[in-house]
N, C-alpha and C. Protein backbone atom coordinates (compact mmCIF):
# COMPACT_ATOMS: atom_id res chain seq x y z
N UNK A 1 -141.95 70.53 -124.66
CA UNK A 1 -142.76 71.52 -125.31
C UNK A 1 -143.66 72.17 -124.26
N UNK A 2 -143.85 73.73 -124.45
CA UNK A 2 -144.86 73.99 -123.77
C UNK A 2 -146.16 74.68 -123.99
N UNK A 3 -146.76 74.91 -123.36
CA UNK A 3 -148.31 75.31 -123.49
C UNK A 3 -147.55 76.88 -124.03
N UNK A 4 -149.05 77.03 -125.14
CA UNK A 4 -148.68 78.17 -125.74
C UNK A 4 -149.48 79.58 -124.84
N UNK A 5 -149.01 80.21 -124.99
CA UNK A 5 -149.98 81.40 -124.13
C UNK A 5 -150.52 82.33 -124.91
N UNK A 6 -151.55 82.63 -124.24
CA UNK A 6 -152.71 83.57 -125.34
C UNK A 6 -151.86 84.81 -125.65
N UNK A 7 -150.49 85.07 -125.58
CA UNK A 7 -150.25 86.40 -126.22
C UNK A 7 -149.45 85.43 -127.46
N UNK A 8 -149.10 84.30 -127.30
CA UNK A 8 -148.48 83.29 -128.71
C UNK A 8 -149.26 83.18 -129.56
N UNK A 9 -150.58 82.98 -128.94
CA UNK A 9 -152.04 82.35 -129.94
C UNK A 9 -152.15 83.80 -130.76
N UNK A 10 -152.04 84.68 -130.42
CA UNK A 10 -152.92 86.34 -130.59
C UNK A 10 -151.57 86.53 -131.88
N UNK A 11 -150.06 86.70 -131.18
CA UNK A 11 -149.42 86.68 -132.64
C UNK A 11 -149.48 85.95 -133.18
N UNK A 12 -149.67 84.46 -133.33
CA UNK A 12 -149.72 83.50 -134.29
C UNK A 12 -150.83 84.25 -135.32
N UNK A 13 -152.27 84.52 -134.81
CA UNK A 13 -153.38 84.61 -135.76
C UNK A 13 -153.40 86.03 -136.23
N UNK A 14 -152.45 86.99 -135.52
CA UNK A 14 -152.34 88.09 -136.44
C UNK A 14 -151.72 87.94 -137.59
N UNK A 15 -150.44 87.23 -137.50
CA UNK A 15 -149.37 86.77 -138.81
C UNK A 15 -150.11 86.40 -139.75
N UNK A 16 -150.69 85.45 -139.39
CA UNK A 16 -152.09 84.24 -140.16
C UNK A 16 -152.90 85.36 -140.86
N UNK A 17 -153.57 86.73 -140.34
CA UNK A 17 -154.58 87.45 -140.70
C UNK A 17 -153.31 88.11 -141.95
N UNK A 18 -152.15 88.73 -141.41
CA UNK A 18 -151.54 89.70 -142.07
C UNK A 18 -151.11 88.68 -143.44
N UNK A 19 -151.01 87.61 -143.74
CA UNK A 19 -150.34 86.69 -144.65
C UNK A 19 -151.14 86.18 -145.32
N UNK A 20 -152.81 86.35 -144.99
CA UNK A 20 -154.16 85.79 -146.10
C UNK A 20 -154.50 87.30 -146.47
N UNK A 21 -154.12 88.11 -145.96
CA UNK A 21 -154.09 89.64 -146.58
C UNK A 21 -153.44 89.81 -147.82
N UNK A 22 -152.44 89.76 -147.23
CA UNK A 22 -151.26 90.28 -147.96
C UNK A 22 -150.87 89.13 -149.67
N UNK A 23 -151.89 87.97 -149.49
CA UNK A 23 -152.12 87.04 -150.28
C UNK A 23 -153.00 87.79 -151.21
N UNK A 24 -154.33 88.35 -150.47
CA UNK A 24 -155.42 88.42 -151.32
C UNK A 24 -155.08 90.14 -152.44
N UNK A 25 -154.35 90.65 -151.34
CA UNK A 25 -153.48 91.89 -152.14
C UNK A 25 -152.70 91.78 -153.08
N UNK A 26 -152.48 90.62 -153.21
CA UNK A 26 -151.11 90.08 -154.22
C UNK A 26 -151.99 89.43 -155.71
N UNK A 27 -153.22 88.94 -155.23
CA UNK A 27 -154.10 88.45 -156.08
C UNK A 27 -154.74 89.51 -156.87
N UNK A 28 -155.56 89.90 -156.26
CA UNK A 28 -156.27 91.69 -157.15
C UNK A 28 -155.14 92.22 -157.64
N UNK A 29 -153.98 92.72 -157.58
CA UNK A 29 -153.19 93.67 -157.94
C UNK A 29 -152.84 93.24 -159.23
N UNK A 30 -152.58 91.17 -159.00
CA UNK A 30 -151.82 90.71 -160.40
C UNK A 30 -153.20 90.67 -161.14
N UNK A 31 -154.54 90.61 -160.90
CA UNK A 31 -155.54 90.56 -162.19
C UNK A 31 -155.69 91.69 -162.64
N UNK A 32 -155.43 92.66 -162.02
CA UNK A 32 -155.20 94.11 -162.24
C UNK A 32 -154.40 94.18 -163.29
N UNK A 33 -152.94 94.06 -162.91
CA UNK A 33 -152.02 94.50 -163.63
C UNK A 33 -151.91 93.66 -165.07
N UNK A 34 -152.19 92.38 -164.64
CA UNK A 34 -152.48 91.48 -165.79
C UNK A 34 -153.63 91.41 -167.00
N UNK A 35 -154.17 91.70 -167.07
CA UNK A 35 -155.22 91.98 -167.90
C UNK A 35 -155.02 92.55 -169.22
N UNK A 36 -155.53 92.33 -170.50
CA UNK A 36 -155.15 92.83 -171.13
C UNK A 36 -155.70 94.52 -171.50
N UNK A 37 -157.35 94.51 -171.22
CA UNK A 37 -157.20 96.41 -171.38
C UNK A 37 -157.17 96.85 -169.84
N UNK A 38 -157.26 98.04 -169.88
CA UNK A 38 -157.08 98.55 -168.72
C UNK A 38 -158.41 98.97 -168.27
N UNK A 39 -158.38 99.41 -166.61
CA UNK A 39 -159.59 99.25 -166.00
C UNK A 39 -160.79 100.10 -166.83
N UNK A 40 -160.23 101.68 -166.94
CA UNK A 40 -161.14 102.31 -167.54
C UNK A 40 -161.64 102.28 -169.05
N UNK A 41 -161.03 101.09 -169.76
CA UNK A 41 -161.47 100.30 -171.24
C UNK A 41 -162.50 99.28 -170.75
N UNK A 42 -162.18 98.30 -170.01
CA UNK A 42 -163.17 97.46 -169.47
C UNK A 42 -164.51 97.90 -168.59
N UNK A 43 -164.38 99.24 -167.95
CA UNK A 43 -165.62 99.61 -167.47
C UNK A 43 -166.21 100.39 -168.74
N UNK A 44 -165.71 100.87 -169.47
CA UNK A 44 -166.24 101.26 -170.92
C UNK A 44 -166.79 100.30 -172.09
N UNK A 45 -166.28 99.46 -171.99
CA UNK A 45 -167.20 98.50 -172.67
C UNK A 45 -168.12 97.61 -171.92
N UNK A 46 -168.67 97.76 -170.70
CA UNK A 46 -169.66 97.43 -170.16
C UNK A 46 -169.21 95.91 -169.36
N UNK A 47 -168.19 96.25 -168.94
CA UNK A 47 -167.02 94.64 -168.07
C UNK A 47 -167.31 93.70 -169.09
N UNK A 48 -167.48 93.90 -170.41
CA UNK A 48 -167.14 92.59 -171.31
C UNK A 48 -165.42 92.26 -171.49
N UNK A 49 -165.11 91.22 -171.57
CA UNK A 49 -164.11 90.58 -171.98
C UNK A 49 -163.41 90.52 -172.94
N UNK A 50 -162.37 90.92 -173.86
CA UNK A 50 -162.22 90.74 -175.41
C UNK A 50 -162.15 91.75 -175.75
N UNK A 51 -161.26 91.39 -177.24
CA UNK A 51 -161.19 93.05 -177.92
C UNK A 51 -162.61 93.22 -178.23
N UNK A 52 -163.23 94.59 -178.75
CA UNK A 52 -164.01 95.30 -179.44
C UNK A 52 -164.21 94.64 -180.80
N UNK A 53 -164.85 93.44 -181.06
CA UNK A 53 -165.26 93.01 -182.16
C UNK A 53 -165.27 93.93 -183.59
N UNK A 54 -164.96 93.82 -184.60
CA UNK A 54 -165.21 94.20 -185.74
C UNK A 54 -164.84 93.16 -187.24
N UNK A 55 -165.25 93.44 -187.71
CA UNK A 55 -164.98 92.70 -189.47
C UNK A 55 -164.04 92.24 -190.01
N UNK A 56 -163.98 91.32 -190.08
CA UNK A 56 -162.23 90.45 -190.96
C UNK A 56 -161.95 91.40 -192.44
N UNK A 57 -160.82 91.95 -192.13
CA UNK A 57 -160.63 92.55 -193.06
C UNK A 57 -160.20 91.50 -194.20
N UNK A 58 -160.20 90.21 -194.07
CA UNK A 58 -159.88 88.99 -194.87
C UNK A 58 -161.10 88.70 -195.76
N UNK A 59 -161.48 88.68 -196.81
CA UNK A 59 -162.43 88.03 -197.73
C UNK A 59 -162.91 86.20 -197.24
N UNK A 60 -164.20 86.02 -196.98
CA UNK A 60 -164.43 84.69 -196.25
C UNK A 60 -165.72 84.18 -197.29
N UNK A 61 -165.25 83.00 -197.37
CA UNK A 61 -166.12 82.14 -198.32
C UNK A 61 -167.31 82.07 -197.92
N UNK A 62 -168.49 81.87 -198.57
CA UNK A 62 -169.40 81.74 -198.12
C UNK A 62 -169.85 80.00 -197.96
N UNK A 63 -169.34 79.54 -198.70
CA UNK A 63 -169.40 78.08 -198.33
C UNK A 63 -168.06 77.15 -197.76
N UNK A 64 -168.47 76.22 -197.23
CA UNK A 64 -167.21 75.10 -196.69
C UNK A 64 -166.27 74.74 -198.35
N UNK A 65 -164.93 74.87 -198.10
CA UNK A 65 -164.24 74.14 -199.03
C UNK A 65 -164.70 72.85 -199.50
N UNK A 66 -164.90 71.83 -199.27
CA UNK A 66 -165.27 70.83 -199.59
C UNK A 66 -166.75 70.61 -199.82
N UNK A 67 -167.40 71.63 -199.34
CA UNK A 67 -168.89 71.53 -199.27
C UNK A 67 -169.53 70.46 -200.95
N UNK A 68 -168.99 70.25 -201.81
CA UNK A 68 -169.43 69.49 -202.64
C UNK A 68 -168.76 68.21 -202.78
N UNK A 69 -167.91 68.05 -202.23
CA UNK A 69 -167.04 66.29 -202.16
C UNK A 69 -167.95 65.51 -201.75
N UNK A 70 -168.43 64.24 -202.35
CA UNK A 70 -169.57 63.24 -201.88
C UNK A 70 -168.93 62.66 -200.77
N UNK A 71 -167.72 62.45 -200.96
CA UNK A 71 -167.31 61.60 -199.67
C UNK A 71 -167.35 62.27 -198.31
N UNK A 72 -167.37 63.57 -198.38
CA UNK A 72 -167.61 63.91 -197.16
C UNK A 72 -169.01 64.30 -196.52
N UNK A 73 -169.95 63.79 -196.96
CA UNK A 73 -171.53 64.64 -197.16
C UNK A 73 -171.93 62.85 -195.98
N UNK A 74 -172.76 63.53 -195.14
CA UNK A 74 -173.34 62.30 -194.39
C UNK A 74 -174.29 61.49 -195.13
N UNK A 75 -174.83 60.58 -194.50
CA UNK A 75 -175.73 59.47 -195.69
C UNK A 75 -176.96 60.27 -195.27
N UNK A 76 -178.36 60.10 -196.14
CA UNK A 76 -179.08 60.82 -195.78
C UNK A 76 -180.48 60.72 -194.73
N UNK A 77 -179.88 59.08 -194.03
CA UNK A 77 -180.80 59.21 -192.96
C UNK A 77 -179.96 60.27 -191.89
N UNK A 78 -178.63 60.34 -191.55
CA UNK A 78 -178.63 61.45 -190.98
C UNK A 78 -178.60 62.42 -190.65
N UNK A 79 -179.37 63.00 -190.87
CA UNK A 79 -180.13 64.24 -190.97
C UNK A 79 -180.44 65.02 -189.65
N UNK A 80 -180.99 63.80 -189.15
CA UNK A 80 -181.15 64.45 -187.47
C UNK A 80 -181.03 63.44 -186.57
N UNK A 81 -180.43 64.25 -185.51
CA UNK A 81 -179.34 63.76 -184.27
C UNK A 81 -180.28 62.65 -183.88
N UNK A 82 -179.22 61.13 -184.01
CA UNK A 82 -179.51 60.20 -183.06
C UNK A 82 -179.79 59.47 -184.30
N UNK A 83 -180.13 59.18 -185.56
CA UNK A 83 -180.34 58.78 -186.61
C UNK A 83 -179.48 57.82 -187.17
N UNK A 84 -177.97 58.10 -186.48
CA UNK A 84 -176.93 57.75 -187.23
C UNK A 84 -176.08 56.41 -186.49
């Protein structure tokens, strides 16, 4: 084996530079492309995340289904955390 010479070292760490590049280009492009809205939806809603919230068009109970079954109701020292 032999000693490497500084024009080996110089391409080695250009490859090295061009291949953590060409990595980090590969990274932005896929969160880019991946995403579900597109850039100018997400800078429009202020870089929040998620659809645009709105109202279940579904009718929603106002209480728990079971909310009156005794068996499921805690005993009534616990009430508050650490009690139980």
């Amino acid at each position: 084996m032999h000693a490497a010479t500084s024009y080996e070292l110089r391409g080695n760490t250009l490859r090295f530079v061009r291949s953590l590049l060409g990595l980090a280009g590969f990274v932005i492009v896929s969160a880019l492309v991946c995403g579900c809205t597109s850039l100018q939806e997400y800078i429009h809603n202020g870089f929040k995340v998620g659809p645009n919230y709105g109202r279940p068009s579904a009718p929603v109970a106002n209480d728990w289904i079971d909310a009156d079954d005794q068996q499921r109701r805690l005993p009534a020292d616990c009430d508050q955390p650490g009690n139980c």
